[in-house]
PDB file of N, CA and C in Angstrom:
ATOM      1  N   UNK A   1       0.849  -1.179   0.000  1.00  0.00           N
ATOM      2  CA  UNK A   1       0.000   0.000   0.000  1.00  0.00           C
ATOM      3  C   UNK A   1       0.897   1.245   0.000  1.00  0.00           C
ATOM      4  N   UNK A   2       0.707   2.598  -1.336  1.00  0.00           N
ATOM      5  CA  UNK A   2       1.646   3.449  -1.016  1.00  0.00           C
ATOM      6  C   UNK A   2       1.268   4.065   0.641  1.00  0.00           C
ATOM      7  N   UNK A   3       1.885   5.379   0.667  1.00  0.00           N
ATOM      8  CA  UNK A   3       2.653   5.850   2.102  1.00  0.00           C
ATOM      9  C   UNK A   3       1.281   6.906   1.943  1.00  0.00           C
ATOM     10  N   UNK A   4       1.337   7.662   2.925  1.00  0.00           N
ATOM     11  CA  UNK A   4       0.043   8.413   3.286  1.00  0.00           C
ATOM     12  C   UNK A   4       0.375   9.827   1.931  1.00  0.00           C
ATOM     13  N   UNK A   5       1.437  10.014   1.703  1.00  0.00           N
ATOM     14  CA  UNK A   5       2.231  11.142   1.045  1.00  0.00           C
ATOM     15  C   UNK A   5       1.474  10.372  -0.574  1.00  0.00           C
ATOM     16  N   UNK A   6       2.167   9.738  -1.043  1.00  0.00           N
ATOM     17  CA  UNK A   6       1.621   8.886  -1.746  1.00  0.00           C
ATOM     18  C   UNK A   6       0.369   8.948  -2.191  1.00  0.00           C
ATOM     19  N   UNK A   7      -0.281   8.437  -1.486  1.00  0.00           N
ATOM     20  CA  UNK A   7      -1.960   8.563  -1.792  1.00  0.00           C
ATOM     21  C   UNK A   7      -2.157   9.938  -2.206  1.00  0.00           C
ATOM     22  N   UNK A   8      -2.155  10.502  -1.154  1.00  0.00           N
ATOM     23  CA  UNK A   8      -2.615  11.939  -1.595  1.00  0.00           C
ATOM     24  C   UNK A   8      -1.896  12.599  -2.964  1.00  0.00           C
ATOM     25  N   UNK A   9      -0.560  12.540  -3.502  1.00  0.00           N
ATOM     26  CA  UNK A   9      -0.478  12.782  -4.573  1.00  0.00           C
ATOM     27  C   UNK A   9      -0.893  12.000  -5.852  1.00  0.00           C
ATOM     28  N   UNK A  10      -0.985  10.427  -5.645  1.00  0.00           N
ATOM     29  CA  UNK A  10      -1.941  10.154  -6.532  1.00  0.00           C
ATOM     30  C   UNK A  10      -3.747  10.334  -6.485  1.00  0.00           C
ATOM     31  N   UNK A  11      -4.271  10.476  -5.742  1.00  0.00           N
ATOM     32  CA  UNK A  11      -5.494  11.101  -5.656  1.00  0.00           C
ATOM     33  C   UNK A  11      -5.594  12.768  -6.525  1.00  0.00           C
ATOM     34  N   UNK A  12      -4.244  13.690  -5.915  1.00  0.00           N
ATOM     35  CA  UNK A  12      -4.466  14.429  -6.548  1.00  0.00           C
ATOM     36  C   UNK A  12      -4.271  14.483  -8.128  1.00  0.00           C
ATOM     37  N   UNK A  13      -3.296  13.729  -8.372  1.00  0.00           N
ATOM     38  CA  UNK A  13      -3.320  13.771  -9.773  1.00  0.00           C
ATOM     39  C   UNK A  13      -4.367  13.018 -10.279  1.00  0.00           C
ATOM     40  N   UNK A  14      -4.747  12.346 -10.252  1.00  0.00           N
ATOM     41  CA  UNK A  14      -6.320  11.501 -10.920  1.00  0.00           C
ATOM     42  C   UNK A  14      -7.034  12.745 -10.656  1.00  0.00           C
ATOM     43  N   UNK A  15      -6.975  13.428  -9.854  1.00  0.00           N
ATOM     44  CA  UNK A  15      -8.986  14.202  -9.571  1.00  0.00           C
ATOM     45  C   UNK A  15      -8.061  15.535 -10.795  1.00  0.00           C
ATOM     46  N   UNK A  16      -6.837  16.295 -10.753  1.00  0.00           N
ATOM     47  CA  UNK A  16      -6.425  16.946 -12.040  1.00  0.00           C
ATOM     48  C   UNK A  16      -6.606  16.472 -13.714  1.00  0.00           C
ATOM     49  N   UNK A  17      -6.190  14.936 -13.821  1.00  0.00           N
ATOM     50  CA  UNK A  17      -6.526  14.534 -15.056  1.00  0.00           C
ATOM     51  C   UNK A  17      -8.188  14.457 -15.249  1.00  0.00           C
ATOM     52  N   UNK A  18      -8.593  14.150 -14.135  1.00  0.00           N
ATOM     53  CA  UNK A  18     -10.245  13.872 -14.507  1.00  0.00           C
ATOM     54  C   UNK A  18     -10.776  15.352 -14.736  1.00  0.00           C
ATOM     55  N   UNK A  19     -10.459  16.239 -13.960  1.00  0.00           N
ATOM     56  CA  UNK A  19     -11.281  17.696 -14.684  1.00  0.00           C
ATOM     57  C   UNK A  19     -10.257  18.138 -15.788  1.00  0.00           C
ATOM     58  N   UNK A  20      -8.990  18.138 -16.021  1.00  0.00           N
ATOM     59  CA  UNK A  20      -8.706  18.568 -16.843  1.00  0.00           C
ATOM     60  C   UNK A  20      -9.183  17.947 -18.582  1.00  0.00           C
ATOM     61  N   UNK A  21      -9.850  16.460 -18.162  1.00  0.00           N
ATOM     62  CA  UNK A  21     -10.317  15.955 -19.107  1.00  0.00           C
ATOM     63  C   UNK A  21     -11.695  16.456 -19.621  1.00  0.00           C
ATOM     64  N   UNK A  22     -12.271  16.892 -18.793  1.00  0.00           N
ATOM     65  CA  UNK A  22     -13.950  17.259 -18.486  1.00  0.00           C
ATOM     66  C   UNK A  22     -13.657  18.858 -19.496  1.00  0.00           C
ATOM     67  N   UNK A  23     -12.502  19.060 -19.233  1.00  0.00           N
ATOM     68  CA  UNK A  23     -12.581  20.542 -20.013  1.00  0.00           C
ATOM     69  C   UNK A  23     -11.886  20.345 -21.229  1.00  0.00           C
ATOM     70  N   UNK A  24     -12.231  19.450 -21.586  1.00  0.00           N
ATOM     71  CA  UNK A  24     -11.508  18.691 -22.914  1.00  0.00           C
ATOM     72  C   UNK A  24     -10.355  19.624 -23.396  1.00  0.00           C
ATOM     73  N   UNK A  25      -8.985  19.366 -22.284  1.00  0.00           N
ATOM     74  CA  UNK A  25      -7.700  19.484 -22.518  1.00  0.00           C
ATOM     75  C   UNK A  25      -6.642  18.678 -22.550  1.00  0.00           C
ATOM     76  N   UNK A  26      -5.602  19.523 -23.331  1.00  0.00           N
ATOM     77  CA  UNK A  26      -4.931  18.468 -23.719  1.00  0.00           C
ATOM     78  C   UNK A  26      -3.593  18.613 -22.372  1.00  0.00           C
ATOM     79  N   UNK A  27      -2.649  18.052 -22.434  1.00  0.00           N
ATOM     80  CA  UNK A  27      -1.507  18.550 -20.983  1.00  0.00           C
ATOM     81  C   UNK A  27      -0.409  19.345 -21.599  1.00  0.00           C
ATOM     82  N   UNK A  28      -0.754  19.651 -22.691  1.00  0.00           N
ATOM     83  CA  UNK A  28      -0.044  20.373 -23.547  1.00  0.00           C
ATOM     84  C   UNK A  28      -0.778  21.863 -23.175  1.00  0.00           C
ATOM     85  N   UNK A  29      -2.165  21.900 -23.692  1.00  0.00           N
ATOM     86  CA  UNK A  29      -3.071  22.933 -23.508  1.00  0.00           C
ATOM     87  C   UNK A  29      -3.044  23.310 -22.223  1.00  0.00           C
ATOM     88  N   UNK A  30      -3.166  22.509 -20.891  1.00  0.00           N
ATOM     89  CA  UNK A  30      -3.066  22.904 -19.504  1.00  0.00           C
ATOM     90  C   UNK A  30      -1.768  23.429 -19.012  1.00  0.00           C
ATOM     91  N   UNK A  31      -0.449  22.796 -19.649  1.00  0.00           N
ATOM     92  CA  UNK A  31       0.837  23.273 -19.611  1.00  0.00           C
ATOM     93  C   UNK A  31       1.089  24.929 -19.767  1.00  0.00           C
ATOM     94  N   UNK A  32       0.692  24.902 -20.739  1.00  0.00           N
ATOM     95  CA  UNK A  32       0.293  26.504 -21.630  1.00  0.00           C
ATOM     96  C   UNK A  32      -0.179  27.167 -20.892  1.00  0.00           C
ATOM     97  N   UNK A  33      -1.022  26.768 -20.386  1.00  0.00           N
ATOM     98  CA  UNK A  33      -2.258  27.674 -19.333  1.00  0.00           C
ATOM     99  C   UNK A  33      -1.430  28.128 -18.310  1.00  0.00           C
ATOM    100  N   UNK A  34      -0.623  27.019 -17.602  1.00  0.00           N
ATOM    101  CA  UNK A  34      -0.163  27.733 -16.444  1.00  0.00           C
ATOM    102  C   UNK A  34       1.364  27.795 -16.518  1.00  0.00           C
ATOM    103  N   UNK A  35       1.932  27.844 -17.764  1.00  0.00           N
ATOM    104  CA  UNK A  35       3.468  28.462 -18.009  1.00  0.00           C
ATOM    105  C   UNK A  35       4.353  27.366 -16.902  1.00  0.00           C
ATOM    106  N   UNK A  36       3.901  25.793 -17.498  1.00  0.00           N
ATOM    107  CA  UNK A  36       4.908  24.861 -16.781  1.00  0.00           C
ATOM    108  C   UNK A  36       4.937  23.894 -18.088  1.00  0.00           C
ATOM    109  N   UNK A  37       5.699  23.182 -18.063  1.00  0.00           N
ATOM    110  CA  UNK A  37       6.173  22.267 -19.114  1.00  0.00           C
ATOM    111  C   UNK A  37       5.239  20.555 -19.237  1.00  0.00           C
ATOM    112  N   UNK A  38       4.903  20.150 -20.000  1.00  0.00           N
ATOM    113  CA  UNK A  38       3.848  18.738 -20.280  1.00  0.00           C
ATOM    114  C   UNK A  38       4.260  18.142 -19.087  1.00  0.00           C
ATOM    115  N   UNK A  39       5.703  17.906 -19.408  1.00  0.00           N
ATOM    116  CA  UNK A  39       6.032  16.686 -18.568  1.00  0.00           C
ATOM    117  C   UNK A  39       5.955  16.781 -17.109  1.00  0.00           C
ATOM    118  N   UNK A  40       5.288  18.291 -16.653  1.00  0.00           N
ATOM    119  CA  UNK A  40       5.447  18.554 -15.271  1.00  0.00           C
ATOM    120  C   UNK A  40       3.817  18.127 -14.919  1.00  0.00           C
ATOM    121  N   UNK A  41       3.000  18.254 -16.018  1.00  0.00           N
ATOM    122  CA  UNK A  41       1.921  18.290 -15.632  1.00  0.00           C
ATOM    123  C   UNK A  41       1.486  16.195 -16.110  1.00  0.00           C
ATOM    124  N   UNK A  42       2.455  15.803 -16.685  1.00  0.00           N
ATOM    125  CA  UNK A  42       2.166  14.298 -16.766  1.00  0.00           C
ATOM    126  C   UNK A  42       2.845  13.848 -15.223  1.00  0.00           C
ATOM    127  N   UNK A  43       3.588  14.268 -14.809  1.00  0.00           N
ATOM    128  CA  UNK A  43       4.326  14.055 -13.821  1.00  0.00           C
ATOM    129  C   UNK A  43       3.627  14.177 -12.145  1.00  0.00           C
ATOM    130  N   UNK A  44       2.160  15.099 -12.072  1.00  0.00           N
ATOM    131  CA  UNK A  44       1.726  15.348 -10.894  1.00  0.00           C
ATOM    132  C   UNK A  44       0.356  14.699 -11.300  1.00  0.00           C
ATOM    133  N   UNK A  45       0.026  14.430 -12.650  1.00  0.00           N
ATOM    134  CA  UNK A  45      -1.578  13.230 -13.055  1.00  0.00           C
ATOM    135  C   UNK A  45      -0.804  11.847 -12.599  1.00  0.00           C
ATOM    136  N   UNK A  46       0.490  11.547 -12.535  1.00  0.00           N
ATOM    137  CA  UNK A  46       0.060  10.186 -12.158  1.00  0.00           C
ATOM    138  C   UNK A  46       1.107  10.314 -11.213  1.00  0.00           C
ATOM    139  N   UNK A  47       1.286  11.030 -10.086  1.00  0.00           N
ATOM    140  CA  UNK A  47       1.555  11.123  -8.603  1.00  0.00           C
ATOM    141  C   UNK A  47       2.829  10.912  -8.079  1.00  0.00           C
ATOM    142  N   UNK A  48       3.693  11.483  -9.604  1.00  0.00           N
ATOM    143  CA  UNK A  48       5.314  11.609  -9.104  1.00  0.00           C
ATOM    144  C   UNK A  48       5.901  12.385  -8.193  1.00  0.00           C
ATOM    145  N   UNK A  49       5.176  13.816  -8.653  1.00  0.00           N
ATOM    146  CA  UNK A  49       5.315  15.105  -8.176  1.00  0.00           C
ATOM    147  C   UNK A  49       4.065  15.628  -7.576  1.00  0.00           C
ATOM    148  N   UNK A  50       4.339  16.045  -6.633  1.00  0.00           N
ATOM    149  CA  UNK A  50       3.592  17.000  -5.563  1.00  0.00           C
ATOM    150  C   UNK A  50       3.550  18.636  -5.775  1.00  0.00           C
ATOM    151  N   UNK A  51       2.457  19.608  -6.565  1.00  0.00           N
ATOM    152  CA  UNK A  51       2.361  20.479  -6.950  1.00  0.00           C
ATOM    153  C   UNK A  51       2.521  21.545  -5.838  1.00  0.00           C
ATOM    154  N   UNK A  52       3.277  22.689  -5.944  1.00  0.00           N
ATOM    155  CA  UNK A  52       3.521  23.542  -5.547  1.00  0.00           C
ATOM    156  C   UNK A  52       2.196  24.341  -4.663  1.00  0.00           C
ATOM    157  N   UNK A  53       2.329  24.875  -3.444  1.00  0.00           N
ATOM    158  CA  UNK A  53       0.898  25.907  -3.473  1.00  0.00           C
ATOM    159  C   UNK A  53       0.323  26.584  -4.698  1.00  0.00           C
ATOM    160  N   UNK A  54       1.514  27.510  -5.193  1.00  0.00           N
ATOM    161  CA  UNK A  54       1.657  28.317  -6.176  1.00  0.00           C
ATOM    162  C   UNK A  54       0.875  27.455  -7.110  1.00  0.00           C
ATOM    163  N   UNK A  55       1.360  26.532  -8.001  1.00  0.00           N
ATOM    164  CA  UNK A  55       0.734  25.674  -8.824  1.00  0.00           C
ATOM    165  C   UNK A  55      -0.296  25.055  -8.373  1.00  0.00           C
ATOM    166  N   UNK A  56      -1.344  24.948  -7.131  1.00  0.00           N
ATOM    167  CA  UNK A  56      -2.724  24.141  -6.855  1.00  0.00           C
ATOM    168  C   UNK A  56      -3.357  25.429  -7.260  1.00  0.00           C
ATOM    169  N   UNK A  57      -2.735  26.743  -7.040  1.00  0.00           N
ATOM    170  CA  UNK A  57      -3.628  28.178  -7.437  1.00  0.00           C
ATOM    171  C   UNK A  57      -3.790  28.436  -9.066  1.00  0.00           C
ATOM    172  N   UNK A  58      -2.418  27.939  -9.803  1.00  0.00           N
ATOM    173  CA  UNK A  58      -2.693  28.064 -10.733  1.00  0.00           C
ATOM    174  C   UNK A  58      -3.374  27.267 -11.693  1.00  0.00           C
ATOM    175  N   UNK A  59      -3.559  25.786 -11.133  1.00  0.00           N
ATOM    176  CA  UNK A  59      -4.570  24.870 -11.548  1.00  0.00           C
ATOM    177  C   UNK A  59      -5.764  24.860 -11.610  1.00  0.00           C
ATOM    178  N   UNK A  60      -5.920  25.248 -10.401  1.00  0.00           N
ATOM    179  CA  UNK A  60      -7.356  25.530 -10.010  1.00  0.00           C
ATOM    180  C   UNK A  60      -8.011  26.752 -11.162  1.00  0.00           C
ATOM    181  N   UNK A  61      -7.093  27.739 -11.118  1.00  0.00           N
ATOM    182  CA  UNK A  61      -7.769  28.763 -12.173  1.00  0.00           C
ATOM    183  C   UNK A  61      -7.897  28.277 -13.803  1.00  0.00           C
ATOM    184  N   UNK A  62      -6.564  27.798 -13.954  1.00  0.00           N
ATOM    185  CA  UNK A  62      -6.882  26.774 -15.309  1.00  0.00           C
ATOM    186  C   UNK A  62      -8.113  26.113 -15.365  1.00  0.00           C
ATOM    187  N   UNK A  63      -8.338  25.093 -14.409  1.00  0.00           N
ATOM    188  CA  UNK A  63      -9.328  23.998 -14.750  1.00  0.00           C
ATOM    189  C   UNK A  63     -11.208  24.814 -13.819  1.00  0.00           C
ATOM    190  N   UNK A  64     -10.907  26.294 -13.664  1.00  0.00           N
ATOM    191  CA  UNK A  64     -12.236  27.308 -13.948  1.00  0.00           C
ATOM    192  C   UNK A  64     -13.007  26.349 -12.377  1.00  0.00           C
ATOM    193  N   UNK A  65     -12.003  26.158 -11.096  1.00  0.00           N
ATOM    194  CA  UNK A  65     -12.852  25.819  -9.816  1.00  0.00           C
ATOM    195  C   UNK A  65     -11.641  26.571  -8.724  1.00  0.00           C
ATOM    196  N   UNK A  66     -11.964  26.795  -7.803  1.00  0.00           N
ATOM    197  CA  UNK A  66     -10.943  27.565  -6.656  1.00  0.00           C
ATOM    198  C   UNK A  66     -10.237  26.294  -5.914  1.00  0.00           C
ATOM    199  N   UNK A  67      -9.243  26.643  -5.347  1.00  0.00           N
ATOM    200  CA  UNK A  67      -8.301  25.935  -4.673  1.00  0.00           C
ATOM    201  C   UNK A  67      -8.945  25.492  -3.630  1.00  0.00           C
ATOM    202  N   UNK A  68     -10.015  25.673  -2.947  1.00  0.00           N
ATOM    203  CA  UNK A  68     -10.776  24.997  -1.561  1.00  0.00           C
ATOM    204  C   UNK A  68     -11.661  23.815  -2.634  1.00  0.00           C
ATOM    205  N   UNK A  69     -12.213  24.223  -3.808  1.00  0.00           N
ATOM    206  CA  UNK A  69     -12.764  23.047  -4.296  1.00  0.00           C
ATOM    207  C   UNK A  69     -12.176  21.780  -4.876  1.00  0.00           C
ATOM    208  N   UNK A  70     -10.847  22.343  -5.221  1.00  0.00           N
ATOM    209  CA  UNK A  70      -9.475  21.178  -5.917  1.00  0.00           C
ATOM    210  C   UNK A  70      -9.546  20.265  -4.766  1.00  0.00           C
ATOM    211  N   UNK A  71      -9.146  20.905  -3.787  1.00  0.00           N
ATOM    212  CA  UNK A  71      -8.510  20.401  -2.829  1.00  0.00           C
ATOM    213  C   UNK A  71      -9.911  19.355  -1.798  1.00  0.00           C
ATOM    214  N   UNK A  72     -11.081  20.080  -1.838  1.00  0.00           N
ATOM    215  CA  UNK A  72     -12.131  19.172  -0.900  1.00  0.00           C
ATOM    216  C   UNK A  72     -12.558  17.791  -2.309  1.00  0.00           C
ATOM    217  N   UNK A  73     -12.420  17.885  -3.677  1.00  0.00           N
ATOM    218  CA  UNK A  73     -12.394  16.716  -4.402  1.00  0.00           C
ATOM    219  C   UNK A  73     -11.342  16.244  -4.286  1.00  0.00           C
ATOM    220  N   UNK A  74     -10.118  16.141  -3.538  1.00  0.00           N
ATOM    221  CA  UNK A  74      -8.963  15.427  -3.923  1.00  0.00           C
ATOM    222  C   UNK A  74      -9.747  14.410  -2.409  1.00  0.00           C
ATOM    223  N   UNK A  75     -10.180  15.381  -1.140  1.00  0.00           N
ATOM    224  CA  UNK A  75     -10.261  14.704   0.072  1.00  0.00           C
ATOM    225  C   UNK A  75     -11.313  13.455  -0.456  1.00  0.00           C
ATOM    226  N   UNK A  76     -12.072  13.990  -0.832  1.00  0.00           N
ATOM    227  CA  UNK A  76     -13.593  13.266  -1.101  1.00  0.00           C
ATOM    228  C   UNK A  76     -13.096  12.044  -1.769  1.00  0.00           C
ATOM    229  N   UNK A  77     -12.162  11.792  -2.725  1.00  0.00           N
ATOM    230  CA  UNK A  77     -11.270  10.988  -3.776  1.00  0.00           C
ATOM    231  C   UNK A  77     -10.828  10.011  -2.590  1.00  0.00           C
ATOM    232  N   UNK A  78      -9.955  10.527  -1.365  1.00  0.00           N
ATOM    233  CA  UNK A  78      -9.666   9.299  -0.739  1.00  0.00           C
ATOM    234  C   UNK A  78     -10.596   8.925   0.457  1.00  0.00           C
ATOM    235  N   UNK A  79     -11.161   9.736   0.679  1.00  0.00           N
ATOM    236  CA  UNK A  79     -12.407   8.987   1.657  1.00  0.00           C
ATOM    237  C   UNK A  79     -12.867   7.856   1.254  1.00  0.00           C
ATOM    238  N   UNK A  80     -13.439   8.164  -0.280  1.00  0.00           N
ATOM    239  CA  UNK A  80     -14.146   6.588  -0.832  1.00  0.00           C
ATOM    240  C   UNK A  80     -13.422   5.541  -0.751  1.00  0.00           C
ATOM    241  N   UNK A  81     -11.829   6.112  -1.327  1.00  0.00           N
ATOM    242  CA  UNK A  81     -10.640   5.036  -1.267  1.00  0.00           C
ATOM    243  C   UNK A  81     -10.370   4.234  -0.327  1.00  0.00           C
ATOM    244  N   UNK A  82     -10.975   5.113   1.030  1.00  0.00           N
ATOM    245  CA  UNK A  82     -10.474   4.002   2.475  1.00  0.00           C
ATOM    246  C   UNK A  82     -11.669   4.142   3.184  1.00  0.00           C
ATOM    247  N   UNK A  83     -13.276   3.598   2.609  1.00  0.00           N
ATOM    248  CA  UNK A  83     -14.315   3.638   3.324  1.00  0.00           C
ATOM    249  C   UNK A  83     -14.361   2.165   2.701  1.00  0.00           C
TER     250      UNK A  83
END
């Protein structure tokens, strides 16, 4: 089972790919958006990297929801995970 660190960055990256999908983008197009490179943003969808404050603010404005809502779908993501 990953580590508590772990989870939460793969949770967060799944609940990023899933809206960034919903806004039918590409990680190229979301890259763009927030002036970081593909591979940074392939890199925190499948839970290598752990996004910056700075970058949950600038995500959040990309993918058009605020940083209290990113962040209460990432919680909601592992609740189900360990209910």
């Amino acid at each position: 089972m990953p580590s508590e660190k772990n989870q939460h960055a793969i949770a967060f990256g799944k609940t990023i790919k899933n809206m960034r999908l919903e806004h039918e983008l590409t990680q190229n197009n979301l890259a763009d958006m927030i002036n970081t490179e593909r591979s940074h943003i392939s890199d925190i969808e499948r839970g290598i990297k752990s996004p910056s404050l700075t970058m949950i603010f600038r995500l959040a404005k990309a993918l058009q929801t605020s940083s209290g809502e990113l962040i209460q779908t990432v919680e909601d993501h592992l609740n189900i995970g360990n209910s």
